[in-house]
Protein backbone atom coordinates (compact mmCIF):
# COMPACT_ATOMS: atom_id res chain seq x y z
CA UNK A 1 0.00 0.00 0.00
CA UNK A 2 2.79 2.80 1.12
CA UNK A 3 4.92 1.68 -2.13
CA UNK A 4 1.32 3.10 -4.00
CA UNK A 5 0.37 5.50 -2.19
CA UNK A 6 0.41 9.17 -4.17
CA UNK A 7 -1.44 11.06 -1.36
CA UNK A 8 -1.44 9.84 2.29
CA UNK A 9 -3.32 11.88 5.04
CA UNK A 10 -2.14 11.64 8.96
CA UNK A 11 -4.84 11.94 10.92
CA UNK A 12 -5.90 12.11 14.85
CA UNK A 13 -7.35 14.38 17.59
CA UNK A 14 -5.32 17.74 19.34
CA UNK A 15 -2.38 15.85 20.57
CA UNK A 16 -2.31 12.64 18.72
CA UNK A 17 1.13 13.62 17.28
CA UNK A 18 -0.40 13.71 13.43
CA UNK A 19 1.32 16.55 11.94
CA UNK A 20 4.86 15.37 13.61
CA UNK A 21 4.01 11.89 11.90
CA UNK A 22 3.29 13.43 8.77
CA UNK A 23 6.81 15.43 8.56
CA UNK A 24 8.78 11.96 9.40
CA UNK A 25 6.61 9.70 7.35
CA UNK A 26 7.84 12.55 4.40
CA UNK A 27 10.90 12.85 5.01
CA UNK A 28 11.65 8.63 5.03
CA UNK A 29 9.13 8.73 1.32
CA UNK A 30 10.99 11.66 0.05
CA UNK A 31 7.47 13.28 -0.23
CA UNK A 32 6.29 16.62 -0.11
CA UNK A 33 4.20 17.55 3.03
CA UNK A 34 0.85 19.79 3.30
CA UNK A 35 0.43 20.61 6.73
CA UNK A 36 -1.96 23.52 8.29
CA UNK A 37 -0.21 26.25 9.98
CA UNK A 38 -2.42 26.78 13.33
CA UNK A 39 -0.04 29.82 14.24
CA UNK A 40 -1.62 31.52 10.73
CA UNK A 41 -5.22 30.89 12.32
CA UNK A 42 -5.68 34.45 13.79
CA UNK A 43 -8.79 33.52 15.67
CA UNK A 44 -7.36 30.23 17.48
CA UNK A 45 -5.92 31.55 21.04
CA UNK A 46 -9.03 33.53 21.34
CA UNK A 47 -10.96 30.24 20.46
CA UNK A 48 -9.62 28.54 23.67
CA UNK A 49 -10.27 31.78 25.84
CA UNK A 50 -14.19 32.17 24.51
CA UNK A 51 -15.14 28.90 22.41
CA UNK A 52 -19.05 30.36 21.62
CA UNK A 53 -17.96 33.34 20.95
CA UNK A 54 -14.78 32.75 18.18
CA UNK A 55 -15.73 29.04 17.13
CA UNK A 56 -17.49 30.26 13.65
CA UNK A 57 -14.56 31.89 12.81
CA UNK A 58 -11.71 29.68 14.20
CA UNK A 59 -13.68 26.81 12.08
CA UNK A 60 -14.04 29.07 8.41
CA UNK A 61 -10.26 30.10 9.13
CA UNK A 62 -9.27 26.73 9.24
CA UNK A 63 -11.96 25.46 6.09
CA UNK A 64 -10.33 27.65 3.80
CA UNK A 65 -6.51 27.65 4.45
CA UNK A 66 -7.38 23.61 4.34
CA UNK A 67 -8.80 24.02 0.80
CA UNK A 68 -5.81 26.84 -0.30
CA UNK A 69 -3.36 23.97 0.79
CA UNK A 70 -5.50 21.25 -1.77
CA UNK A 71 -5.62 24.43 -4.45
CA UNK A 72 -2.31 24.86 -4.22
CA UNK A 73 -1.33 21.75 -4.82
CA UNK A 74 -3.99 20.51 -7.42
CA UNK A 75 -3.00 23.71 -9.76
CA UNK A 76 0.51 23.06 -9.67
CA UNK A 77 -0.30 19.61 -10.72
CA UNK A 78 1.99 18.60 -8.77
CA UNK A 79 2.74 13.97 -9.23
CA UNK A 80 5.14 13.49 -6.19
CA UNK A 81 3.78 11.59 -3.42
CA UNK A 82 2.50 14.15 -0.75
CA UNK A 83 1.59 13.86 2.88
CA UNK A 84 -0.71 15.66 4.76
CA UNK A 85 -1.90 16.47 8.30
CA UNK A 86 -5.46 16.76 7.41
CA UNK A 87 -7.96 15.26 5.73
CA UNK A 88 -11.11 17.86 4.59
CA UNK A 89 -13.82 15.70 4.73
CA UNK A 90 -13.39 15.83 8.46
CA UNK A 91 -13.76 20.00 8.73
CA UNK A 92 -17.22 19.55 9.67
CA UNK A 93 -16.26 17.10 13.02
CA UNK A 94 -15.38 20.49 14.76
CA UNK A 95 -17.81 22.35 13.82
CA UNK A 96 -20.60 19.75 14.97
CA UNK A 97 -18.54 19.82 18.24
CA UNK A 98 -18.02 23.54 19.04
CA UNK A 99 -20.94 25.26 16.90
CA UNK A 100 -24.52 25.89 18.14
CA UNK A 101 -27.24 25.61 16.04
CA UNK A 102 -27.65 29.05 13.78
CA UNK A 103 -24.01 28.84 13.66
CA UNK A 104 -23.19 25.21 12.25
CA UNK A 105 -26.64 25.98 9.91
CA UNK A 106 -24.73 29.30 8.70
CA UNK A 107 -20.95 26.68 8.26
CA UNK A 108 -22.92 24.16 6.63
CA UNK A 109 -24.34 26.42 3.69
CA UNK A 110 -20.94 27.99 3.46
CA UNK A 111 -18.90 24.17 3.26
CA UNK A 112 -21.53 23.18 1.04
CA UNK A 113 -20.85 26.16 -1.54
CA UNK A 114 -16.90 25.17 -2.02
CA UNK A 115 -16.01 23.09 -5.13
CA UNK A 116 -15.35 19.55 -3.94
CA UNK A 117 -11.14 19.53 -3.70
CA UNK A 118 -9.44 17.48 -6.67
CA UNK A 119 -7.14 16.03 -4.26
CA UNK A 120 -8.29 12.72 -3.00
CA UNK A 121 -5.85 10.58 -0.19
CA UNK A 122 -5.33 7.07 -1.19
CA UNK A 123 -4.30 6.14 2.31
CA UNK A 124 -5.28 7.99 5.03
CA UNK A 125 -3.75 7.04 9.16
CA UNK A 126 -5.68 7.17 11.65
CA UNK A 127 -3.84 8.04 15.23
CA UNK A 128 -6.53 7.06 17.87
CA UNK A 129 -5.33 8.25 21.40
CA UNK A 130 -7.29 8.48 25.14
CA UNK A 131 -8.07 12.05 26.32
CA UNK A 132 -5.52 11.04 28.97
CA UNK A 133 -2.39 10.81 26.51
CA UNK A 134 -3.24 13.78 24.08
CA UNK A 135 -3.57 16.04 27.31
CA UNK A 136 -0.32 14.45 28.33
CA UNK A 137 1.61 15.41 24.65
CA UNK A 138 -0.57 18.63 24.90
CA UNK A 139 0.90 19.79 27.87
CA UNK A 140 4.66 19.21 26.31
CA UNK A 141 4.50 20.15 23.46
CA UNK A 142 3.70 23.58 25.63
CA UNK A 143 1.95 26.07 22.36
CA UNK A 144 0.79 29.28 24.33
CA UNK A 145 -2.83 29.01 22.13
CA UNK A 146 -3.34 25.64 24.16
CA UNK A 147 -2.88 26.51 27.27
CA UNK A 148 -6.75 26.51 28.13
CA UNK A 149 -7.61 23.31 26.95
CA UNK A 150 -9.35 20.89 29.15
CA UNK A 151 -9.05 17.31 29.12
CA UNK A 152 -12.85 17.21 29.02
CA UNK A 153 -12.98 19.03 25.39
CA UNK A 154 -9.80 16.58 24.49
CA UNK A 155 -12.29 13.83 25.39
CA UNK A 156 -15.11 14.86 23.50
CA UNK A 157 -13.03 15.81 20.46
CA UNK A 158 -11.27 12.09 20.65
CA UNK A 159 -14.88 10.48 20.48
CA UNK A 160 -15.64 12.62 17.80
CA UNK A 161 -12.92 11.37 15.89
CA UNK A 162 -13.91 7.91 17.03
CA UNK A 163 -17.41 8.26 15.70
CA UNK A 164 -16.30 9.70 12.37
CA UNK A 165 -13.86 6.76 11.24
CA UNK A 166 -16.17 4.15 12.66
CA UNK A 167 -18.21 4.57 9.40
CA UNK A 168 -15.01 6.05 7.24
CA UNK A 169 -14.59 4.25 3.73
CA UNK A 170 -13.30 7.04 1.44
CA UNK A 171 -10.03 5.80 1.56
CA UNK A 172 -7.82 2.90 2.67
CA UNK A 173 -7.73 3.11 6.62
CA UNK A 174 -5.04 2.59 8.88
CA UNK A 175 -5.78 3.00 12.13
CA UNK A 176 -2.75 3.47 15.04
CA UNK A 177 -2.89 3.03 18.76
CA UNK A 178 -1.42 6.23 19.68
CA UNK A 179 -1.46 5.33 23.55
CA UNK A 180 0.43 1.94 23.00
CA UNK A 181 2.44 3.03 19.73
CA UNK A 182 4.79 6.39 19.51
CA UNK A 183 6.04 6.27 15.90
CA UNK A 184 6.89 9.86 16.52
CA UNK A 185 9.18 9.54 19.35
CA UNK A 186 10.35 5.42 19.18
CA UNK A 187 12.46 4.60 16.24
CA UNK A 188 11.35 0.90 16.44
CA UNK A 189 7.59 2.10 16.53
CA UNK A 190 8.36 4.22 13.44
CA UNK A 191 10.06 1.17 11.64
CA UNK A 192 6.82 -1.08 12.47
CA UNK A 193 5.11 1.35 11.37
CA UNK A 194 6.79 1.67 8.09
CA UNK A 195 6.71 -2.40 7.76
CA UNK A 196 2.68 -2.32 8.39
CA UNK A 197 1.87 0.08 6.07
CA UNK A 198 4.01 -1.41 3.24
CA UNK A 199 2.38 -4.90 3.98
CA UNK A 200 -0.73 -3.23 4.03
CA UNK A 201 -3.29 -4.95 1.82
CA UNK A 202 -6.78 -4.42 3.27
CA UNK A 203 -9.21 -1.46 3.13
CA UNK A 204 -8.87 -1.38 7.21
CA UNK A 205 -6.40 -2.31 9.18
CA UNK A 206 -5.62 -1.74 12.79
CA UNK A 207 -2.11 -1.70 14.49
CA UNK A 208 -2.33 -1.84 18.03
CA UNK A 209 1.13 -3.89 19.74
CA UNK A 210 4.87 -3.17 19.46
CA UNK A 211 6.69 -6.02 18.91
């Protein structure tokens, strides 16, 4: 599957360690990556202060530098293999989670407007993680606009996640445990990691033990 693979997505809840994945699963394809740039989200600390007030606008800010990224890419046309940190069909899991009614009517009619993105992932990983470990790598990883997040919204966001790949068939599915696994941070986890995925033959597959 890897060997094939022209577009893979990392994917995983605030914490899960997706976009550090992505940039080491790059660099050992000699791929290009396509990773959102939270810092360029100018609404995101104040998101975490006041989440009714600023979540509209954290989410839209997010929607469109997600499809600028696919744009981007798509009109250079470009044919390396690519790995990303996000995967677009899940924009609307957030703003389920953090919108109230008029406002996730108002960002539905808006996501529904944009042109479906030309880039599709052919395999798309899946870190799964317990509110108790992304609050842990949260807390580390010490980013001033996350200072204010509780392990309660880590929860919720985690069984968001949850719910959303349960049914996911878009794309071939890998699906990590990020609490047992640390293919960021182990070098052996990495290399399993690398050894799965190329082995990889299913539509779903979980990997859940280091050996």
């Amino acid at each position: 599957m890897l060997d094939k693979a022209r577009h893979i997505v990392v994917e995983g809840p605030i914490g899960a360690g997706k976009t550090s994945l992505a940039r080491r699963l790059a660099e050992r394809l000699g791929a290009e990556t396509l990773l959102e740039q939270p810092e360029r989200n100018p609404f995101l600390a104040r998101f975490y202060q006041d989440m009714d007030r600023w979540g509209l606008a954290t989410q839209l800010s997010f929607l469109y530098q997600r499809l600028d990224l696919l744009g981007e890419r798509a009109q250079r046309r470009a044919s390396g293999p690519c790995v990303a940190d996000f995967l677009i069909d899940k924009d609307p899991l957030f703003a389920e989670l953090n919108l109230g009614q008029d406002e996730l009517a108002l960002y539905r009619r808006i996501h529904g407007a944009q042109p479906a993105p030309s880039v599709v992932p052919d395999l798309v990983i899946y870190l799964q993680a317990r509110s108790e470990t992304l609050m842990d790598r949260v807390r580390k990883r010490g980013m001033d606009a996350e200072k204010r997040i509780s392990e309660d919204y880590l929860a919720r966001v985690s069984e968001c996640y949850a719910r959303f790949f349960y049914d996911f068939d878009a794309a071939p599915l890998f699906i990590v445990d990020a609490d047992v696994l640390n293919p960021v941070d182990r070098d052996a986890d990495f290399d399993l990691l690398i050894d799965r995925l190329t082995a990889m033959r299913g539509y779903r597959e979980f990997f859940g033990y280091a050996e």
